[in-house]
N, C-alpha and C. Protein backbone atom coordinates (compact mmCIF):
# COMPACT_ATOMS: atom_id res chain seq x y z
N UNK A 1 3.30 6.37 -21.49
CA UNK A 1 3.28 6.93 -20.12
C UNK A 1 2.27 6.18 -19.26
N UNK A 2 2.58 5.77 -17.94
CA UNK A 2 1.67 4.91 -17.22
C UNK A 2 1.08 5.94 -16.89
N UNK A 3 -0.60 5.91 -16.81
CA UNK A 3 -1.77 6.56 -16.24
C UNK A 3 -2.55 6.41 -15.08
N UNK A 4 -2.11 5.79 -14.27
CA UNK A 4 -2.49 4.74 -13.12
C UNK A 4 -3.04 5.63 -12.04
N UNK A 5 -4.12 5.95 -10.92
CA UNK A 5 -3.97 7.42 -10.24
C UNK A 5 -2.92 7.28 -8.94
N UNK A 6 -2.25 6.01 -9.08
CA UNK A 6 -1.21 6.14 -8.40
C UNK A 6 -0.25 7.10 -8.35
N UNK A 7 0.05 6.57 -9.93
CA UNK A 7 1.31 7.44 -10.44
C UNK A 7 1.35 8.37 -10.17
N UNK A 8 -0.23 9.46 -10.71
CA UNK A 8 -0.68 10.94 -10.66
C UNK A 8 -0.17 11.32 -9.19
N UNK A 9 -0.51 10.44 -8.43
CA UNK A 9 -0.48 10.87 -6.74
C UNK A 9 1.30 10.82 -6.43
N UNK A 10 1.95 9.97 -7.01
CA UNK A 10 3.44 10.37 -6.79
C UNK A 10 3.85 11.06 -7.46
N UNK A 11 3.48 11.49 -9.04
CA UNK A 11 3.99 13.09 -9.99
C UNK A 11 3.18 14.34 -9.55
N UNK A 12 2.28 14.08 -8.00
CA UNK A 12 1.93 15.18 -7.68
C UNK A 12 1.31 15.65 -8.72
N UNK A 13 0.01 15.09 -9.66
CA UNK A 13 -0.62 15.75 -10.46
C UNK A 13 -2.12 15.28 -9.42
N UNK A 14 -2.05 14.72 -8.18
CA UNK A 14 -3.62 14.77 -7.69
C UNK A 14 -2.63 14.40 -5.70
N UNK A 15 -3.10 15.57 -5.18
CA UNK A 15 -3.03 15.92 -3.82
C UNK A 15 -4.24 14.28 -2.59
N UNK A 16 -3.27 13.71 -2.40
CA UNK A 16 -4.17 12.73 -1.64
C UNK A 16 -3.80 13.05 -0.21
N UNK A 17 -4.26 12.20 0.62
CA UNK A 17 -3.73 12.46 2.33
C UNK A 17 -2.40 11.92 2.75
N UNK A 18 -1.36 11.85 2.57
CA UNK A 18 0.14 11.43 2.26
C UNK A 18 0.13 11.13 3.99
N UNK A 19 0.93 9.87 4.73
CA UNK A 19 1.19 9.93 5.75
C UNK A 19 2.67 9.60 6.07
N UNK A 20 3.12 8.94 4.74
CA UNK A 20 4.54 9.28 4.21
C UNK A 20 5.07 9.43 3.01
N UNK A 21 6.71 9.83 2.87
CA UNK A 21 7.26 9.95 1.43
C UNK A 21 8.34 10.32 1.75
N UNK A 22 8.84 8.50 1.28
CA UNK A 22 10.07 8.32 1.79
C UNK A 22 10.78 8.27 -0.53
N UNK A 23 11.97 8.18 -0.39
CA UNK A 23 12.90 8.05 -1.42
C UNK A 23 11.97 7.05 -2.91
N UNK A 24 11.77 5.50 -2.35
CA UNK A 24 11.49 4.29 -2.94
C UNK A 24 10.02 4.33 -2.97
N UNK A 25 8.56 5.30 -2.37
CA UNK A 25 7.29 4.96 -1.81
C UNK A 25 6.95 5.45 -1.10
N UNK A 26 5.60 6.02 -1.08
CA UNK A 26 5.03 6.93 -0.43
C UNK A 26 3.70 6.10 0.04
N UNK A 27 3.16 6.76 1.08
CA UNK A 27 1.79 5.98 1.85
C UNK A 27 0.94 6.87 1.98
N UNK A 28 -0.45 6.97 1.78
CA UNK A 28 -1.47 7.71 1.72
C UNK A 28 -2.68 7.01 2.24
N UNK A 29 -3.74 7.87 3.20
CA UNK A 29 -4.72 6.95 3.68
C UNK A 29 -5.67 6.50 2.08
N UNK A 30 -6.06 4.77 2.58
CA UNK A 30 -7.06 4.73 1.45
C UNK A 30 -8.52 5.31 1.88
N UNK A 31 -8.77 5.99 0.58
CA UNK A 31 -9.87 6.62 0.35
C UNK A 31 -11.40 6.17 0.84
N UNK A 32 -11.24 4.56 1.20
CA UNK A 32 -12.56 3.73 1.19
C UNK A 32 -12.20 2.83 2.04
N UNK A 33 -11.54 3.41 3.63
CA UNK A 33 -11.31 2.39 4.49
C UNK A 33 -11.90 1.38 4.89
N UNK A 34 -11.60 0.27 5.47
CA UNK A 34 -12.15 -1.23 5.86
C UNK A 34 -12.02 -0.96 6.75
N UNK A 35 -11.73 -0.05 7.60
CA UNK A 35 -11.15 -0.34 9.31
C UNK A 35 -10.84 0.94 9.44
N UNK A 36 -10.30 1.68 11.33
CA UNK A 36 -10.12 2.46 11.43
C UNK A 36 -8.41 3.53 10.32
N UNK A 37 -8.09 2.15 10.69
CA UNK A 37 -6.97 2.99 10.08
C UNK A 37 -6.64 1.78 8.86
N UNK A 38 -6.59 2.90 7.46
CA UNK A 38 -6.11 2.13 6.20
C UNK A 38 -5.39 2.86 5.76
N UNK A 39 -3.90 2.41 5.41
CA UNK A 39 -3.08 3.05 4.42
C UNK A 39 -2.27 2.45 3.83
N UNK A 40 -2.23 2.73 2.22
CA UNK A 40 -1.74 2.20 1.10
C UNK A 40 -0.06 2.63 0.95
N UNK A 41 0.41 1.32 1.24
CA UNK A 41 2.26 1.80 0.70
C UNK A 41 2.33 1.53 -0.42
N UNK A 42 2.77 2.41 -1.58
CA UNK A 42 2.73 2.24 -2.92
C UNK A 42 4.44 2.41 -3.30
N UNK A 43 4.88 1.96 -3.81
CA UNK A 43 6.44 1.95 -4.42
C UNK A 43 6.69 3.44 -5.74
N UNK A 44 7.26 3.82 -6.06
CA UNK A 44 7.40 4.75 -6.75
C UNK A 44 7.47 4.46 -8.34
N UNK A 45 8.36 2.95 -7.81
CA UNK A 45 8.67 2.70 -9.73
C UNK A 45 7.05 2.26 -10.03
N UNK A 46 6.48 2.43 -10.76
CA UNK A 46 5.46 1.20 -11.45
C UNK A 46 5.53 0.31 -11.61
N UNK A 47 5.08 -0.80 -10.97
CA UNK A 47 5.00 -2.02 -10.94
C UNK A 47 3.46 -2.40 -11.19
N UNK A 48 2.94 -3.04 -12.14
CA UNK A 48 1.53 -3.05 -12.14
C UNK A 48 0.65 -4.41 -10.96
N UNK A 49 1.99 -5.08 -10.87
CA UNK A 49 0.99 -6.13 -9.92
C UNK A 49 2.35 -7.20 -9.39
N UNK A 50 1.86 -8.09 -8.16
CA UNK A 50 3.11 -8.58 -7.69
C UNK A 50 3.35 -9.63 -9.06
N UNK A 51 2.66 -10.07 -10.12
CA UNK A 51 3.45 -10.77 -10.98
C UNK A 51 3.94 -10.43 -12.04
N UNK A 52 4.35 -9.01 -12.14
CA UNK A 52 4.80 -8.28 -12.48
C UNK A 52 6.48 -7.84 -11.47
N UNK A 53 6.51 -8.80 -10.57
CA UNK A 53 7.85 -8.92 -9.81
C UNK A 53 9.08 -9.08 -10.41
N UNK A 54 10.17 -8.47 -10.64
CA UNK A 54 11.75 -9.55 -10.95
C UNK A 54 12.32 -9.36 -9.92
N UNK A 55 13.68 -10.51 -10.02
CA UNK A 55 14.16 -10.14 -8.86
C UNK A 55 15.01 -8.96 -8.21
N UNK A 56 15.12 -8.14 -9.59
CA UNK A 56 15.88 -6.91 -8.72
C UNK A 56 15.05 -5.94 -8.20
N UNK A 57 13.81 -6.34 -7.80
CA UNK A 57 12.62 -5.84 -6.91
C UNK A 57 13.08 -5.96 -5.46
N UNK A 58 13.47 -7.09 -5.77
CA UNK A 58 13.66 -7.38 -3.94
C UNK A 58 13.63 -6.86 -3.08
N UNK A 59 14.86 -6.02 -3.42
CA UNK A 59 15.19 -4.63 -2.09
C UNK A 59 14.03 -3.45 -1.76
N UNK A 60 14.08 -3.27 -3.25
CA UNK A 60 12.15 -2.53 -2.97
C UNK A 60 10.95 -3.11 -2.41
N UNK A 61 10.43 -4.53 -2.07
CA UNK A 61 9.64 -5.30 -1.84
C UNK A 61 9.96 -5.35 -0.24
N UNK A 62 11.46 -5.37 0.06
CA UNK A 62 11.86 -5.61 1.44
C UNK A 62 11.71 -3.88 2.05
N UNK A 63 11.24 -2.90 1.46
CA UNK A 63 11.74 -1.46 1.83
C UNK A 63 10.37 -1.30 2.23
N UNK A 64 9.28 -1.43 1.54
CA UNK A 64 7.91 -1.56 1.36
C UNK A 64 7.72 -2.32 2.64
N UNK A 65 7.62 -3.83 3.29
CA UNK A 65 7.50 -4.24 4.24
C UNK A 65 8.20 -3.55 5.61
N UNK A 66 9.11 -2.73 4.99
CA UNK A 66 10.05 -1.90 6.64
C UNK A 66 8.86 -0.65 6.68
N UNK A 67 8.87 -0.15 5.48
CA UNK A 67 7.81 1.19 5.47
C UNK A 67 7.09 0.39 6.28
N UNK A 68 6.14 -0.24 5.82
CA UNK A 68 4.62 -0.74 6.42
C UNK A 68 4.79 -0.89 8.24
N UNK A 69 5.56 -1.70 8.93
CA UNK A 69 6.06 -1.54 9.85
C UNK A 69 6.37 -0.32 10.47
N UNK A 70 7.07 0.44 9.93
CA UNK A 70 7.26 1.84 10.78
C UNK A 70 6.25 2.56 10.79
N UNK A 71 5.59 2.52 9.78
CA UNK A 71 3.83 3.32 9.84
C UNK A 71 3.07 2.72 10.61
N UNK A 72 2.72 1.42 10.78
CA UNK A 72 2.17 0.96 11.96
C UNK A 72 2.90 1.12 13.50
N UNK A 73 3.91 1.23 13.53
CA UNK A 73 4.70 1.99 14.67
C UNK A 73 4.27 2.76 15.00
N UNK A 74 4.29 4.07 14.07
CA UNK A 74 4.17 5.45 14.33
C UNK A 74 2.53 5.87 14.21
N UNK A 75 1.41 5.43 13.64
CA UNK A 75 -0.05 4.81 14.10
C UNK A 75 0.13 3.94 15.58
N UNK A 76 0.86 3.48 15.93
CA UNK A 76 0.36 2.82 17.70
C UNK A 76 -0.21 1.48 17.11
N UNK A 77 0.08 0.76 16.29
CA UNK A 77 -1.11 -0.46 15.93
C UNK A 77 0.99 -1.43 16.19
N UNK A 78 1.90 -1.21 16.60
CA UNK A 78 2.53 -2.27 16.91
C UNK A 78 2.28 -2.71 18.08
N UNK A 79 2.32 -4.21 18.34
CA UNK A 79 1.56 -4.44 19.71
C UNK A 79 0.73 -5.13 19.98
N UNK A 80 -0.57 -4.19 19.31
CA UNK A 80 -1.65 -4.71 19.12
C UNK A 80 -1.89 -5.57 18.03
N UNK A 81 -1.36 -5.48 16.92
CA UNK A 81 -1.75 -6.54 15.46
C UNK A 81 -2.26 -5.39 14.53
N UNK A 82 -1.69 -5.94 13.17
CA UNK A 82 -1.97 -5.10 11.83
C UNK A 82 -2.28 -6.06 11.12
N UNK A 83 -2.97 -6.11 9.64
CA UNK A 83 -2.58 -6.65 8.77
C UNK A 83 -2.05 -6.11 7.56
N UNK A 84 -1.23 -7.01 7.02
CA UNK A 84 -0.47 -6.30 5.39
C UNK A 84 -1.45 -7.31 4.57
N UNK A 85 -1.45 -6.42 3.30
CA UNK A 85 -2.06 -7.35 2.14
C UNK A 85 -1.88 -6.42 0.76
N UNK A 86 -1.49 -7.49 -0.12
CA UNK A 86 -1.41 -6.93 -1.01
C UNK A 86 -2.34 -8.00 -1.81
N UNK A 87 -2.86 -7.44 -2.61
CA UNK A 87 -3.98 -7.89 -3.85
C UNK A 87 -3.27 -8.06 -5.45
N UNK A 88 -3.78 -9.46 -6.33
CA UNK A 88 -2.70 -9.33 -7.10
C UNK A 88 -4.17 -9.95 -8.08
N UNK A 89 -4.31 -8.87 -9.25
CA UNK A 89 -5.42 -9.12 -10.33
C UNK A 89 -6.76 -9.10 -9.87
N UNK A 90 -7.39 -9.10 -11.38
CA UNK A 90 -8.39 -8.83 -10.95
C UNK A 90 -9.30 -9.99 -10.09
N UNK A 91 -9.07 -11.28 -10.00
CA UNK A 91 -9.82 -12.27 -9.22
C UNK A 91 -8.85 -12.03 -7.77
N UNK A 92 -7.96 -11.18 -8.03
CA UNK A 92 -7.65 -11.72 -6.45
C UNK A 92 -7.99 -10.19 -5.48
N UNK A 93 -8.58 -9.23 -6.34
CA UNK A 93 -9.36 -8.34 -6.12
C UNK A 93 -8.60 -7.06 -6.07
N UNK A 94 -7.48 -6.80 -6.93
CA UNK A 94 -7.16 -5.65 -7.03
C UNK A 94 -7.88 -4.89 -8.16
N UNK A 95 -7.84 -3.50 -7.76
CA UNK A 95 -8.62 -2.63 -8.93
C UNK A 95 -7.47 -1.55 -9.38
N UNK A 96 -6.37 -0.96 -9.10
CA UNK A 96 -5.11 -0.41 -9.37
C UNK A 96 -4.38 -0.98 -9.76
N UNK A 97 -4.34 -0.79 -11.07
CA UNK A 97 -2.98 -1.66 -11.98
C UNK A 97 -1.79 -1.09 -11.39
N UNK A 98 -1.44 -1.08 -10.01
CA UNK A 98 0.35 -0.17 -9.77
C UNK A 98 0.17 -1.11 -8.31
N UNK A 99 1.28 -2.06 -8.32
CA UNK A 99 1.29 -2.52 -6.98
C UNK A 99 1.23 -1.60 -5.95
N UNK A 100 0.61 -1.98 -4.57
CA UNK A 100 0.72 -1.48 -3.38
C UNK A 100 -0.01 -2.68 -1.86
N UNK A 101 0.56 -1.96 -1.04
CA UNK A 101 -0.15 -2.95 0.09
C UNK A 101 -0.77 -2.09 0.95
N UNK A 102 -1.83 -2.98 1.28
CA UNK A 102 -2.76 -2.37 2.32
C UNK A 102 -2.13 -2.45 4.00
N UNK A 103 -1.83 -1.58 4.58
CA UNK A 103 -1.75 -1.49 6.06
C UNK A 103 -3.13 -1.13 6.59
N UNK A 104 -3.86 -2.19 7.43
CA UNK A 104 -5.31 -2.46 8.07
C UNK A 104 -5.09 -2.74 9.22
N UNK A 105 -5.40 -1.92 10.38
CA UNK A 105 -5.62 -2.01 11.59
C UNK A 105 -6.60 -1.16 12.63
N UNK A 106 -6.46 -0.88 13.96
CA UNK A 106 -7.29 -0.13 14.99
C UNK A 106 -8.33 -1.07 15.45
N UNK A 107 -8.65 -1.88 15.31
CA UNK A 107 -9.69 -2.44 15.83
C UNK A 107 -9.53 -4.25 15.20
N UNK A 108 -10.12 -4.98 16.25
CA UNK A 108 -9.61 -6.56 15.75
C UNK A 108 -10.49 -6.89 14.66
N UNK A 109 -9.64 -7.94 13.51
CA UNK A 109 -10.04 -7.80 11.96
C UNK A 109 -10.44 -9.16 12.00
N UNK A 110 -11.57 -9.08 11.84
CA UNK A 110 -11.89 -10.62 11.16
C UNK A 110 -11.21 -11.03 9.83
N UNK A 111 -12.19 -11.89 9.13
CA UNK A 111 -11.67 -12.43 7.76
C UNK A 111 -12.31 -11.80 6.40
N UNK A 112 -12.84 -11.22 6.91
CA UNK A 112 -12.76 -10.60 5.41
C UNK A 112 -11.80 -9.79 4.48
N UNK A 113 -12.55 -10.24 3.29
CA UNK A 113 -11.58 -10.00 1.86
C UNK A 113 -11.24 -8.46 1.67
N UNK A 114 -10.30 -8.15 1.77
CA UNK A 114 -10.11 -6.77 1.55
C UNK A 114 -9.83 -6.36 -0.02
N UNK A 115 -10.53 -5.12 -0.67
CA UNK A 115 -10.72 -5.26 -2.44
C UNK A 115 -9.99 -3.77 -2.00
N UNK A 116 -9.53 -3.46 -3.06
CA UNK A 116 -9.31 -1.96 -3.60
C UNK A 116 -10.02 -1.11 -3.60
């Protein structure tokens, strides 16, 4: 059984701040924002990291980028600029073995590294 506190947060065994939950992935603010507004689109299946990808991901990978978009829609950050990012291992600074991407915006973003 994957243990991930992702998972927990989509089997509804731990209540987070949900800002959606759609069919394929749900989005919840992250806990330890970089910016005014941070929220994590996480996919439902477990996926532990993007190299952990095949290709019958695709459609889920492409559903995930529409999510991210309509949440920045419906936040007011279309327009103005967002960034997406997703983090892949531990040097590239993810700390959640369950893919997800960061939606980062409200205020203009320099360059820094965004970690988990």
């Amino acid at each position: 059984m994957i243990d991930d506190i992702f998972c927990k947060i989509i089997n509804g065994d731990k209540k987070e701040g949900f800002v959606a939950d759609e069919d394929e992935w749900i989005a919840i603010n992250d806990l330890h924002p970089s910016a005014p507004i941070h929220v994590l689109i996480i996919p439902k299946k477990h996926i532990a990291s993007l190299d952990e990808l095949e290709e019958s991901d695709e459609r889920l990978m492409g559903k995930l980028i529409i999510g991210a978009h309509k949440i920045a829609k419906k936040l007011g950050l279309d327009g103005k600029g967002y960034r997406l990012i997703a983090n892949c291992g531990e040097h590239g600074g993810q700390m959640v073995p369950h893919l997800h991407i960061h939606l980062i915006g409200g205020r203009k973003l320099g360059s820094k590294i965004i970690q988990d």
